[in-house]
Protein backbone atom coordinates (compact mmCIF):
# COMPACT_ATOMS: atom_id res chain seq x y z
CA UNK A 1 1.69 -25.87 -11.30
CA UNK A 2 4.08 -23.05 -10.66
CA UNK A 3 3.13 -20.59 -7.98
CA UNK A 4 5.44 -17.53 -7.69
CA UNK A 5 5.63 -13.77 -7.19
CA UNK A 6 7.02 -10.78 -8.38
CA UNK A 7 7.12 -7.28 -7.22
CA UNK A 8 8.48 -4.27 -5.25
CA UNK A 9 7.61 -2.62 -2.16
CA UNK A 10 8.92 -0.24 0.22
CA UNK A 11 11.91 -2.12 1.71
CA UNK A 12 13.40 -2.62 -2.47
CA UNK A 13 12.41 0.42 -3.83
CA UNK A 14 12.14 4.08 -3.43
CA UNK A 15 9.09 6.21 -3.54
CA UNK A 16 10.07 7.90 -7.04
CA UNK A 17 10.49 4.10 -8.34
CA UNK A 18 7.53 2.28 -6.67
CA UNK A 19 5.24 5.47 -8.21
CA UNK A 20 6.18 4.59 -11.67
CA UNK A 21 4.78 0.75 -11.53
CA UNK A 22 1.74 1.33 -9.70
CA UNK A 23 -1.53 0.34 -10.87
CA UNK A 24 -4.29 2.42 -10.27
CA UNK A 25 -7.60 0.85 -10.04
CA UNK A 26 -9.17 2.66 -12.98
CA UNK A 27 -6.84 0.36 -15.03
CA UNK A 28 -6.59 -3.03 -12.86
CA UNK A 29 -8.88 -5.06 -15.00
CA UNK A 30 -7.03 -4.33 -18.39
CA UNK A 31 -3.93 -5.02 -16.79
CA UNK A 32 -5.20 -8.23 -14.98
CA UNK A 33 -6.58 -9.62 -18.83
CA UNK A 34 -3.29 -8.13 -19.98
CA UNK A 35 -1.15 -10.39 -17.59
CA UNK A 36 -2.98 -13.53 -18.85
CA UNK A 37 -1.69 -13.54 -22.17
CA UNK A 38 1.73 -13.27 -20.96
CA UNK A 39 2.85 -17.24 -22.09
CA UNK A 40 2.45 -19.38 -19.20
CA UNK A 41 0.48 -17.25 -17.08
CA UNK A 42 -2.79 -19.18 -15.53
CA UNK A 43 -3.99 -17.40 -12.90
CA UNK A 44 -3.10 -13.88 -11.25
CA UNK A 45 -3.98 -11.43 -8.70
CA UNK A 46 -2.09 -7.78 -8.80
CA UNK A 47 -1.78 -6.05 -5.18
CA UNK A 48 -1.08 -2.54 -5.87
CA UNK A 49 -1.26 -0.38 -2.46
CA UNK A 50 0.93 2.78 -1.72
CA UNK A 51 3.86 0.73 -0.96
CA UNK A 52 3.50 -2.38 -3.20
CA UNK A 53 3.26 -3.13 -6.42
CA UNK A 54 3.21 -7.85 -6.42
CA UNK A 55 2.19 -9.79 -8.93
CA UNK A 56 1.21 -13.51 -7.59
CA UNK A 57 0.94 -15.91 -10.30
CA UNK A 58 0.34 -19.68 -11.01
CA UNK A 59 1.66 -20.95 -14.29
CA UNK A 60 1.42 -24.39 -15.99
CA UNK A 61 5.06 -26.57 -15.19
CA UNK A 62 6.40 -26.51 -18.33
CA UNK A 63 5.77 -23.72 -19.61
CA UNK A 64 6.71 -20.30 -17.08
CA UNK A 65 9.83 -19.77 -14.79
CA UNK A 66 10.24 -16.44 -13.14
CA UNK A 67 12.52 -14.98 -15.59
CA UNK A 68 10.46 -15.79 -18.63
CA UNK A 69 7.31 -14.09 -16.78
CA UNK A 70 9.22 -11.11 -16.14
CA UNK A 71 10.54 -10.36 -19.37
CA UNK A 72 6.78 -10.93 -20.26
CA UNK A 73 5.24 -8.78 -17.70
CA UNK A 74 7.87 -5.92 -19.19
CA UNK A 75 6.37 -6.60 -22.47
CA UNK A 76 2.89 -6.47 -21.58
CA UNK A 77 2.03 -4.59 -18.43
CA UNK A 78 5.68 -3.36 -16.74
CA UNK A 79 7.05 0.50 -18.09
CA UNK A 80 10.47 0.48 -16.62
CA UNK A 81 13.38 -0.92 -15.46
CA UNK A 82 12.56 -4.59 -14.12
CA UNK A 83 15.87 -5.02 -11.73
CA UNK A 84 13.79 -3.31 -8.71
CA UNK A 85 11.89 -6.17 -8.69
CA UNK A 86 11.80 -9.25 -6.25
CA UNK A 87 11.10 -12.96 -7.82
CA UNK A 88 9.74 -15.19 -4.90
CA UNK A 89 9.16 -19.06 -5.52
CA UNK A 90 6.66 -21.08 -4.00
CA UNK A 91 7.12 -21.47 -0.73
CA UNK A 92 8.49 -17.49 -0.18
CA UNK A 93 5.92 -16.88 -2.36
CA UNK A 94 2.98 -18.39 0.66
CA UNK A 95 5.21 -16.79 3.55
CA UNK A 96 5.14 -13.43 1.51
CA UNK A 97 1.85 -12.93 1.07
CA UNK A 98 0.70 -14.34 4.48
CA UNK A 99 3.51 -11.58 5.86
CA UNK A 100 1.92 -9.00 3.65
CA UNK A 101 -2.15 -9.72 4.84
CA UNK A 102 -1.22 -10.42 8.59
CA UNK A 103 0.53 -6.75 8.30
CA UNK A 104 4.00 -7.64 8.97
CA UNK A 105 5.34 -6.40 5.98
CA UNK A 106 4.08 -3.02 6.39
CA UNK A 107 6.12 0.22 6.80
CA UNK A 108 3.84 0.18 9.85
CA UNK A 109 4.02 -2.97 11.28
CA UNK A 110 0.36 -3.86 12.07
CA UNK A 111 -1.57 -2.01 10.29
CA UNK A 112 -4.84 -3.06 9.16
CA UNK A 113 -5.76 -1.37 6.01
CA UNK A 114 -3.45 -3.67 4.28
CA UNK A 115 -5.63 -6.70 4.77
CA UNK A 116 -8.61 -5.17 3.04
CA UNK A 117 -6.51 -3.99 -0.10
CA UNK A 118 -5.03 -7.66 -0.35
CA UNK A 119 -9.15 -9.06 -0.06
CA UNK A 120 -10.07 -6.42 -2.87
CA UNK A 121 -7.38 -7.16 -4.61
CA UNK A 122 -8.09 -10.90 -4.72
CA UNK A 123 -12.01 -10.39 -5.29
CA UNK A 124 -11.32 -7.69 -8.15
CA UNK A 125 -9.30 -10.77 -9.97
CA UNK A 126 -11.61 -13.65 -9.64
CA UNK A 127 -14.70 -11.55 -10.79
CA UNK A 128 -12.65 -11.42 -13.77
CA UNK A 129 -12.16 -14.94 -13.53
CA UNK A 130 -8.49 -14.56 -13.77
CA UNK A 131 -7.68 -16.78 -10.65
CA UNK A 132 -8.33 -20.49 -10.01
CA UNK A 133 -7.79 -23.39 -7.93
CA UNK A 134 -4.40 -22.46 -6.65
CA UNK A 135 -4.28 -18.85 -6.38
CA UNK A 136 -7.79 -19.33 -4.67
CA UNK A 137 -6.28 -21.41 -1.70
CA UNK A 138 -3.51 -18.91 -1.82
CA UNK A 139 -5.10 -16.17 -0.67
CA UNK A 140 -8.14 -17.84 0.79
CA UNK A 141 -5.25 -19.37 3.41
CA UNK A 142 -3.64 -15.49 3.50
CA UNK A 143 -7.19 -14.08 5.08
CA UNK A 144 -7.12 -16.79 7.47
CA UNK A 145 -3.76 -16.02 8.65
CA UNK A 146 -4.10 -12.45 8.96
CA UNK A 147 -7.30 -13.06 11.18
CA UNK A 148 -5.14 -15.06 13.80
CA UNK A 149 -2.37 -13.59 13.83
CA UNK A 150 -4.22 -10.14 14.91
CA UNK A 151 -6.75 -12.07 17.20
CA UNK A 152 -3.28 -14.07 19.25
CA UNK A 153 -0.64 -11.19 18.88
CA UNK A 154 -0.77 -7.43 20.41
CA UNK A 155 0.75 -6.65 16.87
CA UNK A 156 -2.05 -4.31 16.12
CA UNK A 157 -1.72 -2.13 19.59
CA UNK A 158 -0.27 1.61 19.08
CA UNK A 159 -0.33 3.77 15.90
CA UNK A 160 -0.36 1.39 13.47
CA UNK A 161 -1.82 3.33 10.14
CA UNK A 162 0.26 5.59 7.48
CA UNK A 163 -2.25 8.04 8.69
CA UNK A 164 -2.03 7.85 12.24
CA UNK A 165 1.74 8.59 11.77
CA UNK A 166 1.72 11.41 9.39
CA UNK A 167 -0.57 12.52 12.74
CA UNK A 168 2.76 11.57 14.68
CA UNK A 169 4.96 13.56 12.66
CA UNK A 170 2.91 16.56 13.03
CA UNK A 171 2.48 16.22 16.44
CA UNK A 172 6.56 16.58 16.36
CA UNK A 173 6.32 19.59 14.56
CA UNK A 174 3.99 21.62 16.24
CA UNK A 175 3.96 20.05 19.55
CA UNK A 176 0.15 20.69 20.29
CA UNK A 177 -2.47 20.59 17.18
CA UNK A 178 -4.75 22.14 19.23
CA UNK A 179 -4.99 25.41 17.17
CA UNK A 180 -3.83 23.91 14.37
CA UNK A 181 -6.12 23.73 10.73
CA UNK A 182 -5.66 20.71 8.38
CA UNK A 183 -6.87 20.17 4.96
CA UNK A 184 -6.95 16.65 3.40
CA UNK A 185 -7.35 16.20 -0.61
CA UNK A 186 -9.09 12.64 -1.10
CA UNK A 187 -11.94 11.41 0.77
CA UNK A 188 -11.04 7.52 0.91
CA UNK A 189 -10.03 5.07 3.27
CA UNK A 190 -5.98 6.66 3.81
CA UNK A 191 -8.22 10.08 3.98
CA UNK A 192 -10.50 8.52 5.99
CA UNK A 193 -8.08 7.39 9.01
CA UNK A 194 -6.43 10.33 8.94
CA UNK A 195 -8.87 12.76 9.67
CA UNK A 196 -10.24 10.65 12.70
CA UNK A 197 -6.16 10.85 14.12
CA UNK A 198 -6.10 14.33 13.31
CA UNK A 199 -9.55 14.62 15.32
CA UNK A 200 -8.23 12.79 18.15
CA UNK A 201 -5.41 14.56 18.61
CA UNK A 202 -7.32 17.76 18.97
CA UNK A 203 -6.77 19.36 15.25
CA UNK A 204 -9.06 22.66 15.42
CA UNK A 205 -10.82 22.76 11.93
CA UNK A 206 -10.37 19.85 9.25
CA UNK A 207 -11.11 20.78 5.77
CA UNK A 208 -11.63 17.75 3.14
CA UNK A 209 -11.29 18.32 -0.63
CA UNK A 210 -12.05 15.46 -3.27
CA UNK A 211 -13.29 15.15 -6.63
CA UNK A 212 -16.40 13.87 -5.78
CA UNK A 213 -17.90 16.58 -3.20
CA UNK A 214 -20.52 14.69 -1.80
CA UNK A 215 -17.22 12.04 -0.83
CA UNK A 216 -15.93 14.85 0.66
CA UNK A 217 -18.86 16.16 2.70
CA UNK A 218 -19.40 12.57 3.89
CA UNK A 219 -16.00 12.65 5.47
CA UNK A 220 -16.25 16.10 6.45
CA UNK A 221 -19.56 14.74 8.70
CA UNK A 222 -17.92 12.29 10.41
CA UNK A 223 -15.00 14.16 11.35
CA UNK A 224 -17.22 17.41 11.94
CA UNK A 225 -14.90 19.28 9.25
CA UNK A 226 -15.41 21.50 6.53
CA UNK A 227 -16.07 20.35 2.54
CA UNK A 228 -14.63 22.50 0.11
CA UNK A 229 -15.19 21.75 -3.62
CA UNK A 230 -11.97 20.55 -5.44
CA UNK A 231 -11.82 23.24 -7.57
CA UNK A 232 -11.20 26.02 -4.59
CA UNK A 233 -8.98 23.93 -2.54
CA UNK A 234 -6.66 26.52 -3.15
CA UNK A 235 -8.34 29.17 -1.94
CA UNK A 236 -8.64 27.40 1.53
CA UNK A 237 -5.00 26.41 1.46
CA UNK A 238 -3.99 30.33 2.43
CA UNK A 239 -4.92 29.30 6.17
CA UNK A 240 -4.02 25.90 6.49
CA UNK A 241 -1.05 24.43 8.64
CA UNK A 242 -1.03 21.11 7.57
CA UNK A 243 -1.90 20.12 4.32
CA UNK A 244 -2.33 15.96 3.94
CA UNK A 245 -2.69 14.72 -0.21
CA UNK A 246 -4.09 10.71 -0.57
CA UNK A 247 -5.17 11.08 -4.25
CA UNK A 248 -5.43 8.61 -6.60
CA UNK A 249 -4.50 11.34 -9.52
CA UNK A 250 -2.41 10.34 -12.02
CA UNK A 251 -0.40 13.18 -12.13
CA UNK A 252 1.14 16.00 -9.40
CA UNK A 253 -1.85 17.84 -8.32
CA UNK A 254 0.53 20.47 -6.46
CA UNK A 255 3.87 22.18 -8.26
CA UNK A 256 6.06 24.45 -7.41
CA UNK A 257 4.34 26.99 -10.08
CA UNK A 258 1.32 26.82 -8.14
CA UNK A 259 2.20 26.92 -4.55
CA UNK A 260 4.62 29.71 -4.98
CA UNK A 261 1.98 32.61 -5.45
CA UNK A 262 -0.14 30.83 -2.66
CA UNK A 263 2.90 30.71 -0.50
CA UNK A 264 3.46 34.77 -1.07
CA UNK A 265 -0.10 35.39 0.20
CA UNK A 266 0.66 33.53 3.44
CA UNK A 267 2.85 36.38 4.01
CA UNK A 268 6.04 33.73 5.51
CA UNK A 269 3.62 31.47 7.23
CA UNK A 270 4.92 28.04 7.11
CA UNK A 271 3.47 25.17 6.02
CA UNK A 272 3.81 21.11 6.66
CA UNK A 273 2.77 18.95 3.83
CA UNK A 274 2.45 15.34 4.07
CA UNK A 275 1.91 13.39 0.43
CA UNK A 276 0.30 9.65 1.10
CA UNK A 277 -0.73 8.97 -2.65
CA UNK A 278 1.04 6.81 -4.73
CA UNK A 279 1.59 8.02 -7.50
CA UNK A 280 2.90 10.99 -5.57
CA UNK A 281 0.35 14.21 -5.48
CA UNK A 282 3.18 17.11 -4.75
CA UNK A 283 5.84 17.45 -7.01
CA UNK A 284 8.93 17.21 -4.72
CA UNK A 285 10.14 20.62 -5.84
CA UNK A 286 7.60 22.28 -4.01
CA UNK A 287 10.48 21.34 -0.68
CA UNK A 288 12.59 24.14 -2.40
CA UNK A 289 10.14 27.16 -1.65
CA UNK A 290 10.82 29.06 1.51
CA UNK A 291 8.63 28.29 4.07
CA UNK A 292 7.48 24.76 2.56
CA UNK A 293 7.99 20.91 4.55
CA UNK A 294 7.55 18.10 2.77
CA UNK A 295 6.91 14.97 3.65
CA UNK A 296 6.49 11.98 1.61
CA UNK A 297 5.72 8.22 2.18
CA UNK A 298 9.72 7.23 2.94
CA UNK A 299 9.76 9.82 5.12
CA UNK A 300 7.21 8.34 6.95
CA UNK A 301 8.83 4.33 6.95
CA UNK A 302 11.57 6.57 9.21
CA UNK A 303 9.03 7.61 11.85
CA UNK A 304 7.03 4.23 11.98
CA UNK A 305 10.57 2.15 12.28
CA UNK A 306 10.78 3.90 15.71
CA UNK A 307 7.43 2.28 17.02
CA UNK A 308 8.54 -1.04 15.86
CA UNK A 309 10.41 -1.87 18.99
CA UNK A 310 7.24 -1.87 21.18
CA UNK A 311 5.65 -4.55 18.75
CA UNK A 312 9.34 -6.64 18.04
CA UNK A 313 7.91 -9.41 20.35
CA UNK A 314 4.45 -9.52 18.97
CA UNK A 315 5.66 -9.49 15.57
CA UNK A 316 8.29 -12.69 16.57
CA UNK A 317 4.85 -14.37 17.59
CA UNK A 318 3.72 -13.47 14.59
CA UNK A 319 6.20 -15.10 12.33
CA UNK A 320 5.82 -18.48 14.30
CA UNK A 321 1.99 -18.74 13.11
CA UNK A 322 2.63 -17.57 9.44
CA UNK A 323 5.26 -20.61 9.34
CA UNK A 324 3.02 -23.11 10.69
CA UNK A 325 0.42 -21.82 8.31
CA UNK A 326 3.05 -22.27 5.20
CA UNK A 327 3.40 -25.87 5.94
CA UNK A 328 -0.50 -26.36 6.14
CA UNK A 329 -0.55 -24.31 2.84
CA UNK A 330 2.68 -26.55 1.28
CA UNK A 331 0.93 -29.91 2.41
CA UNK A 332 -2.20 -29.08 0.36
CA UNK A 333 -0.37 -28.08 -2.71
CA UNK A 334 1.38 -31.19 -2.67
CA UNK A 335 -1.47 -33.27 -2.29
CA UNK A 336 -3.40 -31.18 -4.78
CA UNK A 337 -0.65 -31.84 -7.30
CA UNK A 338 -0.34 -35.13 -6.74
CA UNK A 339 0.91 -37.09 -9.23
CA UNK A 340 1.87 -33.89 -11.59
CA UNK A 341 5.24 -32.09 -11.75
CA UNK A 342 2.98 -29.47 -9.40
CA UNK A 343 5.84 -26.77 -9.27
CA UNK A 344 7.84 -27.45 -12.34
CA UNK A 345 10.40 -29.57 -13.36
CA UNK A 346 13.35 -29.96 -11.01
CA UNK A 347 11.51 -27.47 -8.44
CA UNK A 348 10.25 -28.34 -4.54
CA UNK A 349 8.37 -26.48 -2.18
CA UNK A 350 11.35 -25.75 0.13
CA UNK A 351 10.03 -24.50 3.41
CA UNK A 352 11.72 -21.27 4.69
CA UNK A 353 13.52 -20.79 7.78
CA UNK A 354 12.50 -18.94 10.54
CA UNK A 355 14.17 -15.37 10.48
């Protein structure tokens, strides 16, 4: 059995790109039963965060290589130009994800939401019953290396959520967001974390906008914010300082049309906008009106690259345990294959270096 991946996160790709082969939930399931008919495919589980888009696959030995999966994935399920993406074999493939669910290949090193979206990930495929034996021990073996590395590494220790550091970044800006008002559009988990930094640091009125206003006066409660229906967001938006966007709307829910007569009744009162969706929520040309800051998600991998020094060590310990648990995870897939051409013809399970 072949077990590979393909993908492209934030360290191969740049926001603009990653946007355009993201797959929103409200379309995971078609494109999960899509990916099985692509010849060869088995089993699959898509991982589709704000910066990743991976596809981990097992195939059948003589039937799917990398290349061949790719040029079906194009067919099938990809919209673009494929050469942004990564191909990782079987072994890279185990040290990958393990890397992705422990949180070390984050833009913030650490962070935890990352191993929640890798469990729903993995539970939205096997309800479909699009995973199986090996892809099952896959990621099975991923959650139980996330868990210990957290629970024998400080990796998690310091600001270590997109959120918390679009709270960094603003803190930069304005020095003090004690008289400060910030507005978030979405109400889920990114909105979520947030609005609790924002809190933290002292923000003086939260507003929270989503489609679903009873979403947004739940968050609004446990912040002690303000709901405002999604259809006046606007409206509010004439006071605000900070404006923070974590969507999942297909399509820019801010343009440059729309801010501009906003931005003439603020009368030249500047305002810092910070985009976390993926896709992207603000057009970027809303940067070119006077008096507008935008931020978007690779802005952000600039500001959490500076707090990676004071976890470097924890993240070295880190890497020791997700090696030692890609040799547990190699051993089994050996002996599960036993006697079969387990990762196709010609192919071993060559265990990678430490970095």
């Amino acid at each position: 059995m072949n077990i590979f991946c393909l993908g492209l996160s934030h360290q191969t790709a740049h926001v603009s790109v990653r946007e355009r082969f993201a797959v929103p939930d409200a379309v995971l399931a078609e494109a999960l039963q899509r990916l099985r008919t692509v010849p060869g495919v088995a089993e699959a589980v898509i991982l589709s965060t704000c910066n990743r888009t991976e596809f981990y696959l097992a195939g059948y030995p003589e039937r799917p290589t990398p290349e061949t999966v790719l040029a079906g994935l194009q067919r099938q399920l990809v919209q673009g130009d494929r050469e942004h993406f990564f191909q990782l074999a079987a072994a890279e493939t185990a040290r990958h994800l393990f890397r992705v669910t422990a949180g070390l290949e984050s833009m913030v090193v650490g962070e935890t939401e990352i191993f929640g979206q890798v469990k729903r990930a993995y539970h939205a495929a096997a309800r479909l019953g699009v995973t199986g034996k090996y892809l099952n021990r896959l990621f099975q073996k991923s959650f139980q290396v996330g868990k210990d590395v957290r629970a024998n590494t400080g990796i998690a220790k310091g600001s270590v959520s997109v959120g918390s550091v679009a709270v960094d970044l603003a803190m930069q800006i304005f020095g003090s967001l004690q008289g400060c008002n910030v507005m978030l559009l979405g109400a889920g988990e990114t909105s979520e974390r947030t609005a609790r930094a924002f809190q933290a640091r002292g923000a003086r009125q939260l507003f929270v906008s989503n489609r679903s206003f009873a979403r947004a006066e739940s968050l609004a409660g446990l912040v002690g914010g303000r709901a405002v229906r999604f259809d006046r967001w606007e409206e509010e938006f004439v006071g605000v300082d900070i404006l923070v966007s974590s969507t999942s709307a297909p399509h820019f829910l801010l343009t440059a049309a729309k801010l501009e007569p906003v931005m003439r009744r603020r009368r030249q009162r500047p305002v810092f906008i910070i985009d976390l969706a993926m896709p992207r929520d603000i057009d970027p040309a809303v940067h070119e009106l006077d008096g507008v800051y935008l931020y978007d998600l690779d802005s952000l991998e600039v500001m959490a690259a500076k707090g990676l020094e004071a976890r470097r060590r924890e993240a070295e310990l880190g890497e020791q345990l997700v090696l030692r648990h890609v040799r547990e995870f190699g051993a089994w897939l050996e002996q599960a294959s036993s006697g079969l051409p387990a990762l196709g013809p010609g192919v071993r399970f060559e265990y990678p270096r430490p970095w």
